[in-house]
C-alpha atoms as a PDB file:
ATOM      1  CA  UNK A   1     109.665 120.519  94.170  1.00  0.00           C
ATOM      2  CA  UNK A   2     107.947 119.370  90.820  1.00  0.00           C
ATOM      3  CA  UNK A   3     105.559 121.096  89.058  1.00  0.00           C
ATOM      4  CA  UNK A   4     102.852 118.754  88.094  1.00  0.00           C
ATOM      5  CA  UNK A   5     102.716 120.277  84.410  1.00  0.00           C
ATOM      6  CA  UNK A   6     106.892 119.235  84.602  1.00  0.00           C
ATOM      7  CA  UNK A   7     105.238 115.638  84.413  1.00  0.00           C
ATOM      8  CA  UNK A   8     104.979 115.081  80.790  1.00  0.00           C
ATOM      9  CA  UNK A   9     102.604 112.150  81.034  1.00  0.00           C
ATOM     10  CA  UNK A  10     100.371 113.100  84.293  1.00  0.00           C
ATOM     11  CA  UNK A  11      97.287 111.420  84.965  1.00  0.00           C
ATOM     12  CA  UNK A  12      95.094 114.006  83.487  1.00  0.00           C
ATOM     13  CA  UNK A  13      96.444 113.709  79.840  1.00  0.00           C
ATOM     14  CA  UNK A  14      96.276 110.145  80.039  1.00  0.00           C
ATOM     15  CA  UNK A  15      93.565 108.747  78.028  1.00  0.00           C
ATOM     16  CA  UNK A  16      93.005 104.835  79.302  1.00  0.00           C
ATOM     17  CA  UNK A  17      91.344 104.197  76.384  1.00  0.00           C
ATOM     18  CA  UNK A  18      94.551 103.940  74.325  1.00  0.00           C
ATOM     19  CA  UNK A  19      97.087 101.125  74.039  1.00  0.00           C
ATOM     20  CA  UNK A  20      99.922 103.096  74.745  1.00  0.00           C
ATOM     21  CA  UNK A  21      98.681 105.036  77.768  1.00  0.00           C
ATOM     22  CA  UNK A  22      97.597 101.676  79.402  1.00  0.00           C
ATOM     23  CA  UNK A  23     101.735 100.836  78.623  1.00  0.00           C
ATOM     24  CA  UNK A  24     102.799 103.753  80.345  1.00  0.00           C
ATOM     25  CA  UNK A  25     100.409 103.338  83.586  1.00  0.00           C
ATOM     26  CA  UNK A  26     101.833  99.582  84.002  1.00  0.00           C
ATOM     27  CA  UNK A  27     105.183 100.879  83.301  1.00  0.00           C
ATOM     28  CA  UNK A  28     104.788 103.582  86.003  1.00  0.00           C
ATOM     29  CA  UNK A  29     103.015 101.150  88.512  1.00  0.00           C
ATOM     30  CA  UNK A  30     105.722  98.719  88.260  1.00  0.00           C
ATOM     31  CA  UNK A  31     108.285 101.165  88.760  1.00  0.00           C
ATOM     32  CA  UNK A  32     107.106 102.363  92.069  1.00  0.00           C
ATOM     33  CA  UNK A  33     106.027  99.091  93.170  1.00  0.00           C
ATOM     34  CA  UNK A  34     110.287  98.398  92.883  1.00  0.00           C
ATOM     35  CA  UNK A  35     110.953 102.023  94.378  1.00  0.00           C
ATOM     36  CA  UNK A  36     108.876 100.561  97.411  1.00  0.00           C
ATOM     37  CA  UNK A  37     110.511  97.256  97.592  1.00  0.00           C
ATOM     38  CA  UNK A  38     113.778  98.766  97.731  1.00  0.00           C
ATOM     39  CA  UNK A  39     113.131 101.340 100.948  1.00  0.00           C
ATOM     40  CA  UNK A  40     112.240 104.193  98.507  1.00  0.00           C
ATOM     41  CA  UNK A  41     108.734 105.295 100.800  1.00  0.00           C
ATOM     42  CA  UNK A  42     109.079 108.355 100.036  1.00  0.00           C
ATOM     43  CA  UNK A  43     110.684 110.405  97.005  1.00  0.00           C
ATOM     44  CA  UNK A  44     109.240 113.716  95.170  1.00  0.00           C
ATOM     45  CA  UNK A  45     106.586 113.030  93.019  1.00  0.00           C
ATOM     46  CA  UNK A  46     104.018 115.232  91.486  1.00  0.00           C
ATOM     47  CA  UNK A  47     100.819 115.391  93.457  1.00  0.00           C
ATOM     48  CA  UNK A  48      98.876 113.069  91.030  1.00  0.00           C
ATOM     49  CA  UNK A  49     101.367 110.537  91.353  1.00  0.00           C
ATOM     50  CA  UNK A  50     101.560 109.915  95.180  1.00  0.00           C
ATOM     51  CA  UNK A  51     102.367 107.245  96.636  1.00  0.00           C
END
C-alpha cells in the first residue's frame, strides 16, 4: 500500500495556478482515463488519486 506522501506530485502540493501543474493534472487524467479503457478498474493509488 502507498503512502500518499510516496506520491511526489499529490493533489495537495499542486498549485493549479501554474503552467506546469496544469501539465501534470492532464497528464495524470489521461493516463487513467487509458488505465480504464484497458480493464485497469482498479489498481493502488494513493487516496487523493482514486479512481
Amino acid at each position: 500500500m502507498l503512502q500518499s506522501n510516496a506520491w511526489p506530485w499529490s493533489i495537495e502540493n499542486i498549485d493549479l495556478r501554474t503552467p506546469e501543474s496544469k501539465q501534470i493534472e492532464m497528464i495524470r487524467t489521461e493516463a487513467i482515463r487509458q488505465l480504464k479503457q484497458q480493464g485497469y478498474s482498479r489498481f493502488y493509488l494513493p487516496e487523493n488519486l482514486s479512481l
